[in-house]
N, C-alpha and C. Protein backbone atom coordinates (compact mmCIF):
# COMPACT_ATOMS: atom_id res chain seq x y z
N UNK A 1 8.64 167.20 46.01
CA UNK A 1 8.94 166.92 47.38
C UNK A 1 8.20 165.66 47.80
N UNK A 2 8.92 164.86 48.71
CA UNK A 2 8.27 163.46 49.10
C UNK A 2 7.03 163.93 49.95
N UNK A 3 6.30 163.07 50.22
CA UNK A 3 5.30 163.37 51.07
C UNK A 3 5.68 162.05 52.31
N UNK A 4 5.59 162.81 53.56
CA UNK A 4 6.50 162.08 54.64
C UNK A 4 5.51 161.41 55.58
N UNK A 5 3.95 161.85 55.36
CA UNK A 5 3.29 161.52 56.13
C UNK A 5 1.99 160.51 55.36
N UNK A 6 2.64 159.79 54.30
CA UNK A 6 1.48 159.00 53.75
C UNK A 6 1.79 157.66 54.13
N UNK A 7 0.96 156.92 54.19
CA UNK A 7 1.29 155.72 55.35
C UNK A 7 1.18 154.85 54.01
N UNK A 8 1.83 153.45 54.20
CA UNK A 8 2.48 152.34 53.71
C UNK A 8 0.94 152.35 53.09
N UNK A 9 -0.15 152.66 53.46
CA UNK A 9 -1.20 151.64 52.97
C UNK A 9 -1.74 152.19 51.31
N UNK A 10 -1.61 153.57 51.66
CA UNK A 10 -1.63 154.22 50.82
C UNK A 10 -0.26 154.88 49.52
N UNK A 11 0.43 154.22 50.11
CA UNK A 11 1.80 154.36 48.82
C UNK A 11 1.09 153.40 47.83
N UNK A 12 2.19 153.32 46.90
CA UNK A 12 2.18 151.90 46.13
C UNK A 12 1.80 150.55 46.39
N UNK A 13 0.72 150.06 45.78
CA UNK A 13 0.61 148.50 46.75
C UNK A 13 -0.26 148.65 47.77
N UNK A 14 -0.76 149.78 48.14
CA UNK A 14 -0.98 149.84 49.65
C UNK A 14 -2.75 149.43 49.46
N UNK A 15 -3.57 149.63 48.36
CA UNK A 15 -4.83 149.49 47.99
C UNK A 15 -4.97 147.71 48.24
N UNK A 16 -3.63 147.65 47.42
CA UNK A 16 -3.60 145.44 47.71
C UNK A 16 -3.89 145.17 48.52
N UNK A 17 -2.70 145.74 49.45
CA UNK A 17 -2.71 145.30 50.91
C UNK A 17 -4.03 145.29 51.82
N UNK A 18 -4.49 146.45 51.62
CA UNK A 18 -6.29 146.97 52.54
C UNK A 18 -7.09 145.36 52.00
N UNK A 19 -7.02 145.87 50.86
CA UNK A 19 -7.81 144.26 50.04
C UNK A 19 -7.66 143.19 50.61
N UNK A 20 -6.76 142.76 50.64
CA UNK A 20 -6.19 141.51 51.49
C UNK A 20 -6.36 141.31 52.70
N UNK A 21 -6.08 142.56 53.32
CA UNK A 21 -6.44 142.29 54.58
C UNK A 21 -8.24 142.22 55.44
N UNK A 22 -8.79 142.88 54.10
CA UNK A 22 -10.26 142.98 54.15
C UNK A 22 -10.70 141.12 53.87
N UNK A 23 -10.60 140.76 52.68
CA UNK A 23 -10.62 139.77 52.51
C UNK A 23 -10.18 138.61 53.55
N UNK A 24 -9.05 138.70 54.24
CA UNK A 24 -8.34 137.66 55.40
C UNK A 24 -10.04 137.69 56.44
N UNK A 25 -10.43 139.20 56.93
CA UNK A 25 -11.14 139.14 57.89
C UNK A 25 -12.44 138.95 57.15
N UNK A 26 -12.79 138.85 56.22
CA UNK A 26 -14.24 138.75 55.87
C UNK A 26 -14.22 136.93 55.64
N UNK A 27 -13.29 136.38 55.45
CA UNK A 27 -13.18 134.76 55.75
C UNK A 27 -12.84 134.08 56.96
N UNK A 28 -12.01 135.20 57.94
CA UNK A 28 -12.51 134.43 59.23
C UNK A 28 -13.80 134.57 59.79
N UNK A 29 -14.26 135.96 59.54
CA UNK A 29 -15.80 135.79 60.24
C UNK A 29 -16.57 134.66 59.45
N UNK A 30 -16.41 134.62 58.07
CA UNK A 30 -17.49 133.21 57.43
C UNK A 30 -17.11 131.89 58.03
N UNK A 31 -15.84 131.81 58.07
CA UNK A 31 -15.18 130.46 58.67
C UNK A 31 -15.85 129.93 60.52
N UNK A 32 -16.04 131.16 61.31
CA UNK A 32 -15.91 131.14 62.39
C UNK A 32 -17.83 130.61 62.27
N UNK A 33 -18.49 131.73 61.10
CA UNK A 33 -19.86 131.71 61.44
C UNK A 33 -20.52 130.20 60.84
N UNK A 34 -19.61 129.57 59.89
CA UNK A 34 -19.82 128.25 59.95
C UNK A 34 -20.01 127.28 60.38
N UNK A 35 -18.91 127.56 60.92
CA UNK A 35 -18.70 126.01 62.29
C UNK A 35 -19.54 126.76 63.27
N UNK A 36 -20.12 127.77 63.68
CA UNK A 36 -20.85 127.84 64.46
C UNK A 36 -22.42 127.01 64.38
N UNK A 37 -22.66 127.68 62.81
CA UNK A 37 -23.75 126.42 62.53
C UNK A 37 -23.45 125.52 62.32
N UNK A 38 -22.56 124.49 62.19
CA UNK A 38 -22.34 123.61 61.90
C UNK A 38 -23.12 123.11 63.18
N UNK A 39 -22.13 123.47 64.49
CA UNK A 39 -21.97 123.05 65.81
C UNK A 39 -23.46 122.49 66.16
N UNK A 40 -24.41 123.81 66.06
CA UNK A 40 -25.76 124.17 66.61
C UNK A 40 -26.50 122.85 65.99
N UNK A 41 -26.34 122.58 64.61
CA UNK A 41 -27.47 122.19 63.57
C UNK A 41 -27.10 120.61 64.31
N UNK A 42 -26.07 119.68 64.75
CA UNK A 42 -25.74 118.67 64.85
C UNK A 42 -26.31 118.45 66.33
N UNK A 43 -26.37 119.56 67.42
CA UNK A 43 -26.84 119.31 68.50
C UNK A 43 -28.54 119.60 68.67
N UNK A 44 -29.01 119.92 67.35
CA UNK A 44 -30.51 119.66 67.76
C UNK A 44 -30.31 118.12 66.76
N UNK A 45 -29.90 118.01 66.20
CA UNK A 45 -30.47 116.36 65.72
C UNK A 45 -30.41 115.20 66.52
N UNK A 46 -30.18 115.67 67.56
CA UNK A 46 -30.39 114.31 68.54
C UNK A 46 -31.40 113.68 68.38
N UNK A 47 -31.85 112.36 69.00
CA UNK A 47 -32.89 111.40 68.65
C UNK A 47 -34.25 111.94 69.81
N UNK A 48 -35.14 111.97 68.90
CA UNK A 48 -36.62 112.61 69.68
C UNK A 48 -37.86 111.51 69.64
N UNK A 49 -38.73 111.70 70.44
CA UNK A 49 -39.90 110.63 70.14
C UNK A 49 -39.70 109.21 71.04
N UNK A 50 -38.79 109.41 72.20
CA UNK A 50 -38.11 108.10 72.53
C UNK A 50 -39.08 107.88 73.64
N UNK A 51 -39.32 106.22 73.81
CA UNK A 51 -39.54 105.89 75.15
C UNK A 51 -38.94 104.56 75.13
N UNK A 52 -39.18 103.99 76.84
CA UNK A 52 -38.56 102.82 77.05
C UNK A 52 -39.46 101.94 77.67
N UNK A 53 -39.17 100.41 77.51
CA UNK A 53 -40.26 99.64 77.91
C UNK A 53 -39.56 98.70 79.21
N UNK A 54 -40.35 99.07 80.21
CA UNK A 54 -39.83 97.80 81.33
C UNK A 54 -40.31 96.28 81.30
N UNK A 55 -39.55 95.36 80.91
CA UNK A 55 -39.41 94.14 81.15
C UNK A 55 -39.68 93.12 82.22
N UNK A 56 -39.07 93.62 83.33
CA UNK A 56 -38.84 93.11 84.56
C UNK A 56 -37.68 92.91 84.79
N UNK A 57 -37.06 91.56 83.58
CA UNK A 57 -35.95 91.42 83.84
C UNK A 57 -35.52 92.03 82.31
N UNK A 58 -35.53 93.12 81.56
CA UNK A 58 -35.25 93.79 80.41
C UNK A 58 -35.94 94.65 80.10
N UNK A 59 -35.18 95.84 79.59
CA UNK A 59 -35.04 97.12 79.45
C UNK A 59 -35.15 97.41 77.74
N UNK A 60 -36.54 98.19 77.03
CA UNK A 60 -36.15 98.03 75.39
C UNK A 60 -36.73 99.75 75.25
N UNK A 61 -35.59 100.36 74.57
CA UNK A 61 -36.05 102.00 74.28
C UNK A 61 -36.11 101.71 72.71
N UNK A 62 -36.81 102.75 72.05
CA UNK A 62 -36.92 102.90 70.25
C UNK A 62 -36.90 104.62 70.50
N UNK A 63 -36.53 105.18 69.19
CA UNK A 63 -36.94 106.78 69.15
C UNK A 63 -36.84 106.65 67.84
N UNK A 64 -38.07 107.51 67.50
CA UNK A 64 -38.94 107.89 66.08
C UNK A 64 -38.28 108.97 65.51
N UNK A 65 -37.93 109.79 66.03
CA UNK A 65 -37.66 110.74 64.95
C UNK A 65 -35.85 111.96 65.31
N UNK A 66 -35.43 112.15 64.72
CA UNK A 66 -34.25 112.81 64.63
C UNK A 66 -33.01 111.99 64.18
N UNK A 67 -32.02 112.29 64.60
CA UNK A 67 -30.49 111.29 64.53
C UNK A 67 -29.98 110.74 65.62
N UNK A 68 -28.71 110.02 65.21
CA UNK A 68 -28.53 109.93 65.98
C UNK A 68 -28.27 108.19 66.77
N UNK A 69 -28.41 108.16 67.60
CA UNK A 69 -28.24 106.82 68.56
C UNK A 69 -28.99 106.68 69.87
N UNK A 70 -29.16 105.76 70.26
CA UNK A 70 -29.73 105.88 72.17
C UNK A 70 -29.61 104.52 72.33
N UNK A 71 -30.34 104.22 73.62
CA UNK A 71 -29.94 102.60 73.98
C UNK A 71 -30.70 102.76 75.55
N UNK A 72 -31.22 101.30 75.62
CA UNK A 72 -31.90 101.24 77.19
C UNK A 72 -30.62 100.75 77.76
N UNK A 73 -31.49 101.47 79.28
CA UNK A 73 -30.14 101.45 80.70
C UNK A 73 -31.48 101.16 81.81
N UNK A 74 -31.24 99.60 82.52
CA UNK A 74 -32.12 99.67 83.06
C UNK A 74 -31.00 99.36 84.70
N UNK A 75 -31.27 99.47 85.76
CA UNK A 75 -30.72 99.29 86.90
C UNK A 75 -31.53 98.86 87.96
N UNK A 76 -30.99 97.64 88.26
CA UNK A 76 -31.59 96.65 89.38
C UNK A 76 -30.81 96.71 90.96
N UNK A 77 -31.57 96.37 92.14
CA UNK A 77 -31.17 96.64 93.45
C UNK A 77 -30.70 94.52 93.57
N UNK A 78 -29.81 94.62 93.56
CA UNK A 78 -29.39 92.85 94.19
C UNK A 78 -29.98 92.32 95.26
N UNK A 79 -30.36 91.24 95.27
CA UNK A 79 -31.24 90.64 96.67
C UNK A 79 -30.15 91.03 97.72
N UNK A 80 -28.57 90.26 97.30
CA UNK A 80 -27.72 90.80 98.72
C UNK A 80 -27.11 92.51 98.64
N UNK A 81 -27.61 93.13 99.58
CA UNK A 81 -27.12 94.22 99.59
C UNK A 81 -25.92 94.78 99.84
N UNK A 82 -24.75 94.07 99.92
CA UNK A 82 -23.88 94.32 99.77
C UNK A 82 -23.45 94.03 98.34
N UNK A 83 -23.62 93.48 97.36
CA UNK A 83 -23.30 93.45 95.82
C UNK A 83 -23.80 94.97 95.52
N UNK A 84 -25.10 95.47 95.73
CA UNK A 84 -25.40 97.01 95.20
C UNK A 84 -25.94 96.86 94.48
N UNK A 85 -26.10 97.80 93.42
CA UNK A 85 -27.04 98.14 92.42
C UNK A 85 -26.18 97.64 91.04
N UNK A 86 -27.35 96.67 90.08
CA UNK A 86 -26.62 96.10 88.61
C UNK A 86 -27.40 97.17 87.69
N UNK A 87 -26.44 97.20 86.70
CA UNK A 87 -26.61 98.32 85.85
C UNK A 87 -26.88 97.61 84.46
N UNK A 88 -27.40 97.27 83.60
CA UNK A 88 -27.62 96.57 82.47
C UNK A 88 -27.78 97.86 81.59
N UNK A 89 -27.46 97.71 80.18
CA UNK A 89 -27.01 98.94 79.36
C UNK A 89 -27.10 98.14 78.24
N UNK A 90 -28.08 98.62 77.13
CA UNK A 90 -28.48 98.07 76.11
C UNK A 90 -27.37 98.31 75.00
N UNK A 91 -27.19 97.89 73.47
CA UNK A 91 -25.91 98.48 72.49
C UNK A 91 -26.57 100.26 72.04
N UNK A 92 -25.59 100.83 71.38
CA UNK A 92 -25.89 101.84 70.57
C UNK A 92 -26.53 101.29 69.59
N UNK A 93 -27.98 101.79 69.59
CA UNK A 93 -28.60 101.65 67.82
C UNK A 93 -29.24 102.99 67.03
N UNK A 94 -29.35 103.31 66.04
CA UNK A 94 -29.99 104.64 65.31
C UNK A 94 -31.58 104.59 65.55
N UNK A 95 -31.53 105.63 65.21
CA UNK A 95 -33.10 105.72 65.41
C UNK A 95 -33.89 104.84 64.68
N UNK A 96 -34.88 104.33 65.29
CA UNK A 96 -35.77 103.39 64.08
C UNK A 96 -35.41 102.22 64.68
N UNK A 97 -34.87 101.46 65.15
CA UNK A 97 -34.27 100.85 65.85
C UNK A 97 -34.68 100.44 67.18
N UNK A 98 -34.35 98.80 67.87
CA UNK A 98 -34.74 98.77 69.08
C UNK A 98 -33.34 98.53 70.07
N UNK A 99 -33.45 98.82 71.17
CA UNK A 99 -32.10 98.25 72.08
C UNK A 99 -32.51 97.63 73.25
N UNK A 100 -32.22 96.58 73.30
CA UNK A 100 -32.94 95.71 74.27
C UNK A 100 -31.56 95.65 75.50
N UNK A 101 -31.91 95.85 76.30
CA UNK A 101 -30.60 95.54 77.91
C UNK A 101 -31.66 94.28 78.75
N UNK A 102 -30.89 93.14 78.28
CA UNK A 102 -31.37 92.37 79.35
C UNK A 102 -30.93 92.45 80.48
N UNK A 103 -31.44 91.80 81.67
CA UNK A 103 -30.73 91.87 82.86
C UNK A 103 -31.41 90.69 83.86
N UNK A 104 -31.23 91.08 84.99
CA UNK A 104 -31.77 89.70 86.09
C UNK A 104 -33.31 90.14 87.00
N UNK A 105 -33.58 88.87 87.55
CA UNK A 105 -35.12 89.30 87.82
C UNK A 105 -34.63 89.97 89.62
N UNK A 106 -33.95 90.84 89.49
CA UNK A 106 -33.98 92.09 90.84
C UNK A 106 -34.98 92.86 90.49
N UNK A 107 -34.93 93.44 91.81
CA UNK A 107 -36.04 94.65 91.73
C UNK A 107 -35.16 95.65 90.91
N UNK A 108 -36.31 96.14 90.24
CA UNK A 108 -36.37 97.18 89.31
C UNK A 108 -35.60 98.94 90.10
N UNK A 109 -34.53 99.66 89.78
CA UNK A 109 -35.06 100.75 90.47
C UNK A 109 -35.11 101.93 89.27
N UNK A 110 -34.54 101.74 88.12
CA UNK A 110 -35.06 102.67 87.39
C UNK A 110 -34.79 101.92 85.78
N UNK A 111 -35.50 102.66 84.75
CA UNK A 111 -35.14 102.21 83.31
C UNK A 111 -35.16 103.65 82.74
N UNK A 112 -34.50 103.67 81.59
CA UNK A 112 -34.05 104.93 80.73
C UNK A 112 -33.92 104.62 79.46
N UNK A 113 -33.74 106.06 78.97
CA UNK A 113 -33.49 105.87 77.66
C UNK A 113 -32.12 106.64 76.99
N UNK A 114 -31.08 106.86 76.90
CA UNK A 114 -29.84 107.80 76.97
C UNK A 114 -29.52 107.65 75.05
N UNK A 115 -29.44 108.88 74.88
CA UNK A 115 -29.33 109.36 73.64
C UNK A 115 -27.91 110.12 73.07
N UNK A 116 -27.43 110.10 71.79
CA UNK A 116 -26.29 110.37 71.63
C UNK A 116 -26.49 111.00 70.21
């Protein structure tokens, strides 16, 4: 007599199937838990150790240690106040590295260091 209540998984084939389907989910969780570290490990290597040097009229940041990129951003107030505030923005360089933002002899209102 057939047996009417044994499910597909367990007929013929049906051991494959569990397998397979065990296997499908034991590679998305590795896949998923990968790129998770992947994600994490790339956002602590940002560039550390940084400072920036005011010029007057130039802006120079360096950072010692991690990955990565940064660059000085220094921003001046214009004698006429209606022009506003000039923004001078040094290139992307790697760590180890200097980035110099020249700019004009305005008053100073802030210098930075912006990291990537």
């Amino acid at each position: 007599m057939k047996d009417t209540h044994a499910s597909p998984a367990t007929g013929p084939g049906g051991a494959r199937r569990k397998a397979r389907r065990w296997a499908l989910v034991s590679f998305t969780v590795l896949a998923t838990a990968t790129a998770l570290v992947g994600t994490a490990s790339s956002a602590s290597a940002a560039p550390t150790g940084c400072s920036v040097v005011n010029g007057g009229n130039f802006a120079e940041s360096t950072c010692t240690g991690g990955t990565g990129e940064h660059r000085a951003i220094m921003r001046q107030q214009h004698f006429n106040p209606a022009v506003g505030v000039i923004a001078c923005e040094g290139p992307w360089v790697p760590v180890g590295a200097v980035s110099r933002a020249p700019c004009s002899s305005h008053p100073v209102i802030s210098v930075a260091v912006e990291t990537r």
